[in-house]
Protein backbone atom coordinates (compact mmCIF):
# COMPACT_ATOMS: atom_id res chain seq x y z
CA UNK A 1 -38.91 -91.86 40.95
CA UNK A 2 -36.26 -94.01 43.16
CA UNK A 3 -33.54 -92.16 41.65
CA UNK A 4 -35.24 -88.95 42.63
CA UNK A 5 -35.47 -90.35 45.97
CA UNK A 6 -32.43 -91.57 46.09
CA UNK A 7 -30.83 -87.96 45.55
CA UNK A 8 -32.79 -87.01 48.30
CA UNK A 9 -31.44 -89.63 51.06
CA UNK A 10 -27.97 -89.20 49.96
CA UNK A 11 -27.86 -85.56 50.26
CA UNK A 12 -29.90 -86.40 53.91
CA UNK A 13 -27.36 -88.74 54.74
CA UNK A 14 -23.84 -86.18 53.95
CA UNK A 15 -25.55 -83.76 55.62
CA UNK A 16 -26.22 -85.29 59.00
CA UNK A 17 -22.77 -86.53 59.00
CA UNK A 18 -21.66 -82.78 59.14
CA UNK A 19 -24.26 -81.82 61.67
CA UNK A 20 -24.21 -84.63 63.95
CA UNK A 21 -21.31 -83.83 66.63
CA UNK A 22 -22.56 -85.99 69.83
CA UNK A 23 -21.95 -87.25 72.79
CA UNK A 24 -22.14 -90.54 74.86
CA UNK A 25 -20.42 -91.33 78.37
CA UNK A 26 -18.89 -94.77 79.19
CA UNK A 27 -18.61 -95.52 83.27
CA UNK A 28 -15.52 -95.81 85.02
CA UNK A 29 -13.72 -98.83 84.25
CA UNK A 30 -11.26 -98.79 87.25
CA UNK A 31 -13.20 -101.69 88.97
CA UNK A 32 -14.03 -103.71 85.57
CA UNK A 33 -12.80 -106.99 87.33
CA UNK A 34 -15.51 -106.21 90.25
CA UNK A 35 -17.73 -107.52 87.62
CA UNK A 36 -16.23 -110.90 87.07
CA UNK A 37 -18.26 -113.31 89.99
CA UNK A 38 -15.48 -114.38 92.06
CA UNK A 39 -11.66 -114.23 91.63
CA UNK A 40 -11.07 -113.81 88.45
CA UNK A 41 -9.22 -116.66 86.28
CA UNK A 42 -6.23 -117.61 84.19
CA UNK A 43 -8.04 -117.34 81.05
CA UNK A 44 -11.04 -114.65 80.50
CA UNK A 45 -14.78 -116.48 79.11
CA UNK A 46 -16.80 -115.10 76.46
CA UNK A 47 -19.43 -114.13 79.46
CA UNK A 48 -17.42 -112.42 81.39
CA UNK A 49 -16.18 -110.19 78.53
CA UNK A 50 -19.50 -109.95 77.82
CA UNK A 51 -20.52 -108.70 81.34
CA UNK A 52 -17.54 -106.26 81.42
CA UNK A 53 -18.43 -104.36 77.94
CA UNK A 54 -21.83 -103.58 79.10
CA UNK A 55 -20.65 -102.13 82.17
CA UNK A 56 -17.82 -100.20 80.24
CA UNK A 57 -19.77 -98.87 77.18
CA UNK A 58 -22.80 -98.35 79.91
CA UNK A 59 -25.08 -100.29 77.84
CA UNK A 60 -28.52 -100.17 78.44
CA UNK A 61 -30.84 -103.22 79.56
CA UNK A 62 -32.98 -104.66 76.70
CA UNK A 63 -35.99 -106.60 76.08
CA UNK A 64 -36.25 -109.79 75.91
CA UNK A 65 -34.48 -111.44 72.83
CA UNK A 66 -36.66 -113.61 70.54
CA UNK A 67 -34.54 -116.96 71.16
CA UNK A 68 -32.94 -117.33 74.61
CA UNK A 69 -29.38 -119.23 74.03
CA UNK A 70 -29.85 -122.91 74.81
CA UNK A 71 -26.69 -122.76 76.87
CA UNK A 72 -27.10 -119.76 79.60
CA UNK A 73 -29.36 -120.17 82.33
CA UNK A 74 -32.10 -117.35 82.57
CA UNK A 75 -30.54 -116.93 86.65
CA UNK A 76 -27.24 -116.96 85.37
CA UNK A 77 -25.36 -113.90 87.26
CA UNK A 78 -24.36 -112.85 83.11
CA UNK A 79 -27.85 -113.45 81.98
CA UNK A 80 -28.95 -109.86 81.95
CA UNK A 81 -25.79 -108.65 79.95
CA UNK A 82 -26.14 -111.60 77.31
CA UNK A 83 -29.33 -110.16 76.76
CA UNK A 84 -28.78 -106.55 76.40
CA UNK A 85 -25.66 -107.95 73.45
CA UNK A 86 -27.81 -110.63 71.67
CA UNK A 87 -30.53 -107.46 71.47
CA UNK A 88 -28.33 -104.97 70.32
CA UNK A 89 -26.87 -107.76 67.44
CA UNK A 90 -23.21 -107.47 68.92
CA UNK A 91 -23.23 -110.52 70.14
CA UNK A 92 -24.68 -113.32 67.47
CA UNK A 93 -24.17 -116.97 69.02
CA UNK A 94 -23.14 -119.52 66.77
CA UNK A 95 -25.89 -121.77 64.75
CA UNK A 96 -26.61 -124.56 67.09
CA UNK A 97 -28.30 -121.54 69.25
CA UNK A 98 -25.59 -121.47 71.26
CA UNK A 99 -22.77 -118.42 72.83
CA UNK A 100 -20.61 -120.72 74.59
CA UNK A 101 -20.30 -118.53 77.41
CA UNK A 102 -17.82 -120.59 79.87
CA UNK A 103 -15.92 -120.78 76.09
CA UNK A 104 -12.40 -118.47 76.63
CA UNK A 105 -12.70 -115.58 74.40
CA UNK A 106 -9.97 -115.31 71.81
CA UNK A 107 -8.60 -111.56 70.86
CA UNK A 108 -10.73 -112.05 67.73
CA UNK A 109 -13.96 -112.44 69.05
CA UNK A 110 -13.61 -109.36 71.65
CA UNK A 111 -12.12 -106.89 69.36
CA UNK A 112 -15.31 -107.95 67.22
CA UNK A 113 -17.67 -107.24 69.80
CA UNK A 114 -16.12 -103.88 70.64
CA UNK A 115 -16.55 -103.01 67.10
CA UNK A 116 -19.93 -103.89 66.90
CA UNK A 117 -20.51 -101.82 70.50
CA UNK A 118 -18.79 -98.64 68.38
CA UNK A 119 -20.80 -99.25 65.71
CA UNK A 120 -17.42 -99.91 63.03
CA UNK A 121 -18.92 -100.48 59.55
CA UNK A 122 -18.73 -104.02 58.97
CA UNK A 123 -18.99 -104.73 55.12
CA UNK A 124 -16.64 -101.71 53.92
CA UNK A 125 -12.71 -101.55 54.70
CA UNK A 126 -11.20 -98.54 55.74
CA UNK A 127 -9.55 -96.65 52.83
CA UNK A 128 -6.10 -97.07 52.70
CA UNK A 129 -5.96 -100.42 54.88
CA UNK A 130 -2.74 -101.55 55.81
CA UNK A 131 -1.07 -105.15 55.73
CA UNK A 132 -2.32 -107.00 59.21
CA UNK A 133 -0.68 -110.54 59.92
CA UNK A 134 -3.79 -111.93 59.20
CA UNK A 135 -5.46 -113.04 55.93
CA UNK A 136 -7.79 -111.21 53.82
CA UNK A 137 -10.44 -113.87 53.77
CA UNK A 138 -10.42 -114.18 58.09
CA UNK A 139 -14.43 -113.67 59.35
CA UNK A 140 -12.57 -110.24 61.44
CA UNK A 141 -10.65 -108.95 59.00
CA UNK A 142 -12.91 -105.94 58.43
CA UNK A 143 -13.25 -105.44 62.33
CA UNK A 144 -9.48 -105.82 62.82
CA UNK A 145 -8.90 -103.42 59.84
CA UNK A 146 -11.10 -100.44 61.61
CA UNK A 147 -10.21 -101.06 64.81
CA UNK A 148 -6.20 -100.87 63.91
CA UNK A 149 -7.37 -98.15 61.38
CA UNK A 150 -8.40 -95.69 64.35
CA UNK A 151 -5.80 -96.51 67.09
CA UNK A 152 -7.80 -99.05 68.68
CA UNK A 153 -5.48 -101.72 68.67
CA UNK A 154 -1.84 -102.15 68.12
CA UNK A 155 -1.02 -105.46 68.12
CA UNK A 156 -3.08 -108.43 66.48
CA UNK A 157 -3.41 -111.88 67.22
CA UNK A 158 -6.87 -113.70 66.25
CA UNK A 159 -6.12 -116.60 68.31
CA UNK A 160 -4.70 -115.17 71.56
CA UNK A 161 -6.80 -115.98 74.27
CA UNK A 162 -7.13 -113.43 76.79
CA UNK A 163 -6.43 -113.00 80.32
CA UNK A 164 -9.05 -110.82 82.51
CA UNK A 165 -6.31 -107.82 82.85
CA UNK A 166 -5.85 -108.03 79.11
CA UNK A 167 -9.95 -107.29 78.49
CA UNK A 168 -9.81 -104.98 81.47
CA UNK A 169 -6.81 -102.79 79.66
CA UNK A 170 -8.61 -103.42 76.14
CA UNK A 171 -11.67 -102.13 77.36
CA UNK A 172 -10.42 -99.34 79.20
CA UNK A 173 -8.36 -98.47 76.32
CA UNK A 174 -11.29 -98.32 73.98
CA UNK A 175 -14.12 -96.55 76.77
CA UNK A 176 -12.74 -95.72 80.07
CA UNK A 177 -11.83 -91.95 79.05
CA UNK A 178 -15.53 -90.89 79.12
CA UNK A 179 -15.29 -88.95 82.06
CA UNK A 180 -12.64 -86.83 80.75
CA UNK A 181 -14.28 -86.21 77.68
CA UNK A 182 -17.87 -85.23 79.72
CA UNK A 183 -16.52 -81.52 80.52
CA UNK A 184 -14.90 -81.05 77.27
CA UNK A 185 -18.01 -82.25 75.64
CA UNK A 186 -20.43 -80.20 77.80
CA UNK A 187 -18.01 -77.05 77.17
CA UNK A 188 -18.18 -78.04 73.54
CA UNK A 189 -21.61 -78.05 73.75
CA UNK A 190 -21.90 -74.73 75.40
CA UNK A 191 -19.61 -72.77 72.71
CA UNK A 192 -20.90 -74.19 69.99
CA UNK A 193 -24.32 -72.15 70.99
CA UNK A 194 -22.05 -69.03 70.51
CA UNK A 195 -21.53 -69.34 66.93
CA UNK A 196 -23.02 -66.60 64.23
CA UNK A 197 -20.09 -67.28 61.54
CA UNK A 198 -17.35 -69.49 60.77
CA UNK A 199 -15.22 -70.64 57.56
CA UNK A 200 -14.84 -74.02 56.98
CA UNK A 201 -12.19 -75.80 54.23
CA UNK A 202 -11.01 -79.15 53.31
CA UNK A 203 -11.60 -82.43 51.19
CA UNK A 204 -14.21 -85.02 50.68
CA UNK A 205 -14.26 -88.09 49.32
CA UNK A 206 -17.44 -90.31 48.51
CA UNK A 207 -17.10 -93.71 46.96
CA UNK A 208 -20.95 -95.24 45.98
CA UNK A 209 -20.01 -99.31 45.81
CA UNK A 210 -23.03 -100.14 43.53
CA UNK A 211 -24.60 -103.41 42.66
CA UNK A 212 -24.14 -105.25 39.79
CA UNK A 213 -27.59 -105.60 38.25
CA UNK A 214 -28.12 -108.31 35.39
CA UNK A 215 -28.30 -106.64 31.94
CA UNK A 216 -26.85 -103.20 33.29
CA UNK A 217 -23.41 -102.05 32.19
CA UNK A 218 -22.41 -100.46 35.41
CA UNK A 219 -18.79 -99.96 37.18
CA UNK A 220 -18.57 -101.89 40.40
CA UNK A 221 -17.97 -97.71 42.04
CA UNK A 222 -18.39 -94.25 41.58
CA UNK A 223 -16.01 -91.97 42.79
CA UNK A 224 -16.25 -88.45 43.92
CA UNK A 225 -13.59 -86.08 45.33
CA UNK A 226 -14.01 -82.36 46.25
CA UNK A 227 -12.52 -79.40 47.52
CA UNK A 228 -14.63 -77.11 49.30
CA UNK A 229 -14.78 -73.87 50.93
CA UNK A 230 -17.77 -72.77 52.59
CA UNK A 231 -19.02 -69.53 54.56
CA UNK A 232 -21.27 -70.02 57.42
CA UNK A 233 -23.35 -67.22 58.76
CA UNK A 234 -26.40 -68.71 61.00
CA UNK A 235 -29.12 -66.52 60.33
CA UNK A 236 -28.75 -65.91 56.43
CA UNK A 237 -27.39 -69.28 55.02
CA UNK A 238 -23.62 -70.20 53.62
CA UNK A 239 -21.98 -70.23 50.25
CA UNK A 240 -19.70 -73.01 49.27
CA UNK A 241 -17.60 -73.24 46.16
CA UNK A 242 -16.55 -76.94 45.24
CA UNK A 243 -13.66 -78.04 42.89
CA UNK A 244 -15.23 -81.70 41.57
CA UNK A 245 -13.51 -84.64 40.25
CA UNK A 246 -15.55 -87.79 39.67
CA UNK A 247 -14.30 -91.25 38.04
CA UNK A 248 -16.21 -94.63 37.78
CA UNK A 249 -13.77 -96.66 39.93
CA UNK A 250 -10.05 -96.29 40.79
CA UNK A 251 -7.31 -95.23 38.44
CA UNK A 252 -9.68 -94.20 35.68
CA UNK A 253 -10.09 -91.02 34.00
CA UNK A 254 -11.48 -88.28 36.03
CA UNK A 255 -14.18 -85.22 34.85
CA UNK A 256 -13.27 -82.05 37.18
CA UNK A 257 -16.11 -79.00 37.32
CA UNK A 258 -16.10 -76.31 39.66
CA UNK A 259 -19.93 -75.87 41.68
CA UNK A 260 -21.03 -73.03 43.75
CA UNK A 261 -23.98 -73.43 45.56
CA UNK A 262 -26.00 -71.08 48.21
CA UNK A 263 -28.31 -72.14 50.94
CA UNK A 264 -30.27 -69.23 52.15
CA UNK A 265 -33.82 -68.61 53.62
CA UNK A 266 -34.26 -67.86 50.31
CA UNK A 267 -33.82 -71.09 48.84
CA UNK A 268 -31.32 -73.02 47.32
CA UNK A 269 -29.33 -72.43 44.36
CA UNK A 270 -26.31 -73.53 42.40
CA UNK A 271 -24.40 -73.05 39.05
CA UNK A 272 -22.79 -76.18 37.30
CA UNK A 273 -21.06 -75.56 34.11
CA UNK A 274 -22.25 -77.03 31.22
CA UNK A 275 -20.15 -80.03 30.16
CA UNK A 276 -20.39 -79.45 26.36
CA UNK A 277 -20.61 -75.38 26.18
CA UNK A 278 -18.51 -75.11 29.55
CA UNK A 279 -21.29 -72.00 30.18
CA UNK A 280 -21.69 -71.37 33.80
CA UNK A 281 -25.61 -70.94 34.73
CA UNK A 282 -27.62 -70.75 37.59
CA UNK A 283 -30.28 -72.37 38.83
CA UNK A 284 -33.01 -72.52 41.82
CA UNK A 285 -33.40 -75.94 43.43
CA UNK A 286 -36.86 -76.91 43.84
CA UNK A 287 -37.71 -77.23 47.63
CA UNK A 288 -38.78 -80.20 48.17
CA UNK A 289 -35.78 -82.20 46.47
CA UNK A 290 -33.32 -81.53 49.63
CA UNK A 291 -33.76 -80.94 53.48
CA UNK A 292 -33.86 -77.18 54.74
CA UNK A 293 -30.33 -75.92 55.30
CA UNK A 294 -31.33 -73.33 57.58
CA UNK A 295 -33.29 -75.64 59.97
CA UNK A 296 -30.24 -77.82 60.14
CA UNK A 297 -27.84 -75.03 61.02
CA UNK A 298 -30.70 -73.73 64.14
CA UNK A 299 -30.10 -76.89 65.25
CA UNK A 300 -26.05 -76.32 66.14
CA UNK A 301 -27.87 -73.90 68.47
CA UNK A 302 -30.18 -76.20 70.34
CA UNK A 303 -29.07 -78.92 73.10
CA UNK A 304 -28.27 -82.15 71.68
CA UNK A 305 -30.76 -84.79 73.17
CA UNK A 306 -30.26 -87.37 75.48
CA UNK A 307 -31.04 -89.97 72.50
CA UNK A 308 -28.37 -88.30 70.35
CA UNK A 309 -26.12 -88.20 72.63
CA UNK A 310 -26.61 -91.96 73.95
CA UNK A 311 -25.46 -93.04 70.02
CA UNK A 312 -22.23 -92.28 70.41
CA UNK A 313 -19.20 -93.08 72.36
CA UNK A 314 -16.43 -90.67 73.19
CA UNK A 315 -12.45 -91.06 73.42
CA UNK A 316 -10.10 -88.49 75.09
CA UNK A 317 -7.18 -88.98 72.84
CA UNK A 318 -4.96 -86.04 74.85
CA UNK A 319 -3.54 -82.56 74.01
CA UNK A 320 -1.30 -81.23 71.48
CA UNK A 321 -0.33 -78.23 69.68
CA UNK A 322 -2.10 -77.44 66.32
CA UNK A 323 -0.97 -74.43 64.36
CA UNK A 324 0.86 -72.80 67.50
CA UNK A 325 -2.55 -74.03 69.62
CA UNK A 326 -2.90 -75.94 72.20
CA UNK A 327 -5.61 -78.06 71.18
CA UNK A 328 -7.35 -81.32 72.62
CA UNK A 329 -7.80 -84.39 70.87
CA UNK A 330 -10.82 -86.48 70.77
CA UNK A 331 -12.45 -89.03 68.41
CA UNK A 332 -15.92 -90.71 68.34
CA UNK A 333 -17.56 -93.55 67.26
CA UNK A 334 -21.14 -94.65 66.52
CA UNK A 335 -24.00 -96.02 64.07
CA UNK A 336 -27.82 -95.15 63.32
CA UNK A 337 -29.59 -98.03 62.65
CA UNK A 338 -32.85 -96.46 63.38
CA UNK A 339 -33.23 -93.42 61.15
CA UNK A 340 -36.71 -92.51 62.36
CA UNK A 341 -35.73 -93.03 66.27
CA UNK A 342 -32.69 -89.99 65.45
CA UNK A 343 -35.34 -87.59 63.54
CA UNK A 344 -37.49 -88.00 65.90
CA UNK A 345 -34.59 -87.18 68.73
CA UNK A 346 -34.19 -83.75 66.67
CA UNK A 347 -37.81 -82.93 66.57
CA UNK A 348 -37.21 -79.55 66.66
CA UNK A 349 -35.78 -79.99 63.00
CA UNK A 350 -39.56 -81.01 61.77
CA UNK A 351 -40.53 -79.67 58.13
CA UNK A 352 -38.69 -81.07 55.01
CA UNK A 353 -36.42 -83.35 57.10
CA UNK A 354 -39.64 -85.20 58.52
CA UNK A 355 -41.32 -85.42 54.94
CA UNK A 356 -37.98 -86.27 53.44
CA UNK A 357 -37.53 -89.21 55.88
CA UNK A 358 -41.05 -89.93 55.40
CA UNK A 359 -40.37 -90.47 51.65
CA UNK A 360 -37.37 -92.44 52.28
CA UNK A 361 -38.19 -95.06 54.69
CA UNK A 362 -36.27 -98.12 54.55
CA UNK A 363 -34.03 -96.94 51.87
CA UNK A 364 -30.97 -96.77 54.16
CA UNK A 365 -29.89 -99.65 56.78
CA UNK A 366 -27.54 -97.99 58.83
CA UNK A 367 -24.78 -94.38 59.07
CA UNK A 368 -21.99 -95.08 61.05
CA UNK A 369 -19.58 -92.36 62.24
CA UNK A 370 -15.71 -92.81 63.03
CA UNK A 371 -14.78 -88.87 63.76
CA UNK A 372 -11.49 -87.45 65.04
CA UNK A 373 -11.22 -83.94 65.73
CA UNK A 374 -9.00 -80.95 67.57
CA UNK A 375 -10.55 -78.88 69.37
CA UNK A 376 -9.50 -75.09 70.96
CA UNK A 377 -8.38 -75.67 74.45
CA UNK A 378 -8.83 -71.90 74.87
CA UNK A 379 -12.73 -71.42 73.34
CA UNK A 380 -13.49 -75.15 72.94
CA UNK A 381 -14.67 -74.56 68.97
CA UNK A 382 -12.88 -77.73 66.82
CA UNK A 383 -10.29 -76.59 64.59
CA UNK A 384 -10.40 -79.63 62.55
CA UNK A 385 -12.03 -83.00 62.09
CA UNK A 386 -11.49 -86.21 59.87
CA UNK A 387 -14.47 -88.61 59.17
CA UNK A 388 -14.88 -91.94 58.28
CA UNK A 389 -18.72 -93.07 57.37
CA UNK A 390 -20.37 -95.90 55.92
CA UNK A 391 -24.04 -95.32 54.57
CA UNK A 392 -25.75 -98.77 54.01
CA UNK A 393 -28.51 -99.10 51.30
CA UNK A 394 -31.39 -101.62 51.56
CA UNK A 395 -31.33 -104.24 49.08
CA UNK A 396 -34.62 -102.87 47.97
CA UNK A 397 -36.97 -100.47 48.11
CA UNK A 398 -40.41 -99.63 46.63
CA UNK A 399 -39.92 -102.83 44.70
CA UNK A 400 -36.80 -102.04 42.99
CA UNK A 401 -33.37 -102.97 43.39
CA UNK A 402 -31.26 -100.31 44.65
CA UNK A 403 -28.28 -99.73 42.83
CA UNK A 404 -26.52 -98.47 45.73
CA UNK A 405 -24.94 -100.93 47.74
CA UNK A 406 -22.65 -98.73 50.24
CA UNK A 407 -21.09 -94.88 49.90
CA UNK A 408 -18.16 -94.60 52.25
CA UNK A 409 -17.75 -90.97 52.87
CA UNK A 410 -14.19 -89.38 54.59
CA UNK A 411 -13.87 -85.90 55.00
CA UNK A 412 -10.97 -83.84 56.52
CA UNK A 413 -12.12 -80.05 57.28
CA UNK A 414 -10.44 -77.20 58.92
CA UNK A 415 -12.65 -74.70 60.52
CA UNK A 416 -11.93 -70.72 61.33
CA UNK A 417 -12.98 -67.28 61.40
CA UNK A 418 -15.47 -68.08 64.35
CA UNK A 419 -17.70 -65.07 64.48
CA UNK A 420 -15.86 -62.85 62.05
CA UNK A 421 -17.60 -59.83 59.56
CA UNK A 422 -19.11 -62.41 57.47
CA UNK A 423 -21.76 -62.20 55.14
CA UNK A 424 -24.21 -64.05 52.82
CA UNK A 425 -25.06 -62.11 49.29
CA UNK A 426 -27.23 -64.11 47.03
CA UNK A 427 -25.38 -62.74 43.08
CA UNK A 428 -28.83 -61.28 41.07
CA UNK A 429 -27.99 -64.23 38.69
CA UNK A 430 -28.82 -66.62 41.70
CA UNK A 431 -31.62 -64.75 42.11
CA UNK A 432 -32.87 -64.39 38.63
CA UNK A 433 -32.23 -67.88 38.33
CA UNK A 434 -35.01 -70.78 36.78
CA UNK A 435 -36.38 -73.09 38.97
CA UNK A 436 -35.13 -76.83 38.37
CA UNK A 437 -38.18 -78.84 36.42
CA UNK A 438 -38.91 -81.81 37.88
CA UNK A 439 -40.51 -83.31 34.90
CA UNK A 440 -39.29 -84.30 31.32
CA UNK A 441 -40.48 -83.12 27.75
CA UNK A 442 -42.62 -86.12 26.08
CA UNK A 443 -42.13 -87.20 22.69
CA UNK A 444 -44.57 -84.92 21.18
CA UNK A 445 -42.44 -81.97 22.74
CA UNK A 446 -45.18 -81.17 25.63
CA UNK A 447 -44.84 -82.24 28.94
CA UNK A 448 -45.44 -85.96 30.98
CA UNK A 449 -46.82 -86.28 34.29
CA UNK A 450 -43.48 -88.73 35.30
CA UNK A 451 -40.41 -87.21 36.89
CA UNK A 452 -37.73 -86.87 34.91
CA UNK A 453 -35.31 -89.57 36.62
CA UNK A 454 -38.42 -92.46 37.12
């Protein structure tokens, strides 16, 4: 039964990353050392940083933390900020029960706090991480990988202590262009209502880091690469066609199979080549293994809520030309902790999602998001878009250790043919296809009650 479940939160998971594009605005960080009490200092304290990332990543207040720090007065004029970071788990205190807040912060400690704000995975590196002048084993390493990985910062030093200008300009590096990004957002928004068909092509990779279980022969990943092409049309469904390589680990020997798949109001349904025979057959998914496609794509349609958008954090990266286009660049940045708390924001989704969440409740710990993407000056549609994610597994669930650990999904797509003649035509072998059985022939050659993956 997990591993059923399992399928069914994974394929939940990949999907929202493709249909989550939202929005949140930073303020203006023009007058961040208005927030410093006083004239500011020769050296900037891990308070006052503390008081100028709320402002700039317009935090919300929170509730009251379990454990107030023994060291910050509950009248301090940083109080209220110290709060809303010890809530939110970006800032942690050390284990006397202190934060040291009249302690200078040191580069290290602030670019880890911005990470945490963005919502940077913090237990998976980057693929592809570079050399950084600092060792492997250093307690940031993984924030000063991502953060370096996406532009974020150029040049490291863990034990520079910084100045207030130097937190101003890292903070207004990282949030301050939200207001440029609110029109081109909202405009985004707007033409992404327009939509009735688009083609969409790329790459996707999807590493599952497993667990090493006593007395299980397992490889320490799974690795899964595939080039897709899809067709999109929002009322009937799309049609993808993936290309399929998958290895246990790096370097190893990989098994390539081509998949086509529809997603119509008709159901779903896919054909996999056999991997002895090589014979290409169809088959109907059963409905209640994955979320409904078409309710997803209605959603592209619909506003994006105030939660959504208030889970993300926008960057205005500037404009270039893309393919003879002159295109704007933007990335953003942001983790779902709460699973429930984002279903519930798309409400309007309901049905299968609801019951599949329902099923799946506190399999996954956290998605987090790291998206760049061009997007049409002219019609403000994105062109393209590369994507980092980290989905975190529970330990446990249901009583049973999951074998998942972390999947660290990346993605580079290339979208077109907005609104074009397209079409959706389920092939009659789709439709004269077998449904999927969900249970497994017992040993007497009848059926069992048990699902066939318990």
């Amino acid at each position: 039964m997990l591993i059923k479940t399992m399928r069914r939160v994974t394929i939940l998971s990949v999907l929202l990353l493709f249909t989550l594009c939202s929005v949140a605005y930073a303020s203006d960080t023009s007058d961040l050392l208005d927030v410093l009490q006083g004239k500011p200092g020769a050296v900037l304290t891990r308070s006052e940083f503390c008081s100028m990332l709320v402002k700039t990543a317009n935090l919300q207040p929170a509730d009251q933390v379990s454990q107030w720090p023994t060291d910050v007065k509950t009248n301090a004029w940083y109080a209220d900020s110290i709060q809303t970071l010890l809530s939110a788990n970006i800032l942690k205190g050390f284990p006397n029960g202190q934060v040291k807040p009249d302690q200078p912060i040191t580069q290290a400690e602030a670019i880890t706090f911005v990470a945490r704000t963005l919502g940077l995975p913090q237990k998976v590196l980057p693929r592809g991480t570079s050399q950084l002048s600092i060792p492997g084993n250093h307690w940031a390493f993984t924030n000063y990988c991502w953060m370096v990985n996406e532009g974020l910062l150029t040049q490291v030093d863990a034990k520079k202590v910084l100045t207030p200008q130097e937190g101003a300009d890292l903070l207004t590096h990282v949030f301050g262009s939200a207001e440029q990004c609110r029109e081109i957002t909202d405009k985004m928004e707007t033409a992404n209502r327009s939509i009735t068909t688009m083609r969409m092509s790329g790459k996707m990779d999807m590493q599952m880091n497993l667990r090493q279980v006593e007395e299980a022969n397992m490889p320490s990943s799974i690795i899964t690469t595939a080039n897709t092409e899809t067709e999109l049309v929002m009322d009937k469904g799309l049609h993808t066609v993936m290309e399929t390589s998958m290895s246990p680990g790096e370097n190893l020997p990989q098994e390539s199979i081509t998949i086509e798949q529809y997603m119509t109001n008709d159901g779903m349904f896919m054909s996999i080549p056999d991997p002895e025979t090589k014979q290409v057959t169809w088959t109907k998914i059963p409905s209640d293994i994955f979320p409904n496609m078409m309710d997803l794509m209605k959603q592209q349609t619909n506003p994006i809520p105030e939660e959504i958008k208030n889970m993300f954090h926008y960057r205005y990266l500037g404009e270039e030309k893309l393919a003879g286009k002159d295109v704007i660049k933007l990335a953003y940045y942001g983790e779902i902790k709460d699973l429930a708390k984002m279903i519930a924001a798309l409400g309007q989704l309901g049905g299968q999602l609801q019951q599949t969440l329902d099923q799946t409740q506190g399999m996954l710990q956290s998605i987090t998001y790291a998206v760049t993407m061009y997007v049409d000056k002219e019609t403000y549609l994105p062109l393209s878009a590369t994507n980092n994610s980290v989905v975190t597994f529970a330990a446990a669930f249901q009583g049973q250790t999951m074998p998942i650990d972390t999947m660290l999904v990346s993605y580079d797509f290339t979208y077109s043919d907005y609104n074009a003649p397209l079409d959706i035509v389920l092939p009659k072998e789709a439709l004269d296809a077998e449904e999927l059985p969900l249970t497994a022939p017992d040993s007497a050659g009848g059926k069992t009650d048990q699902p066939a993956d318990k």
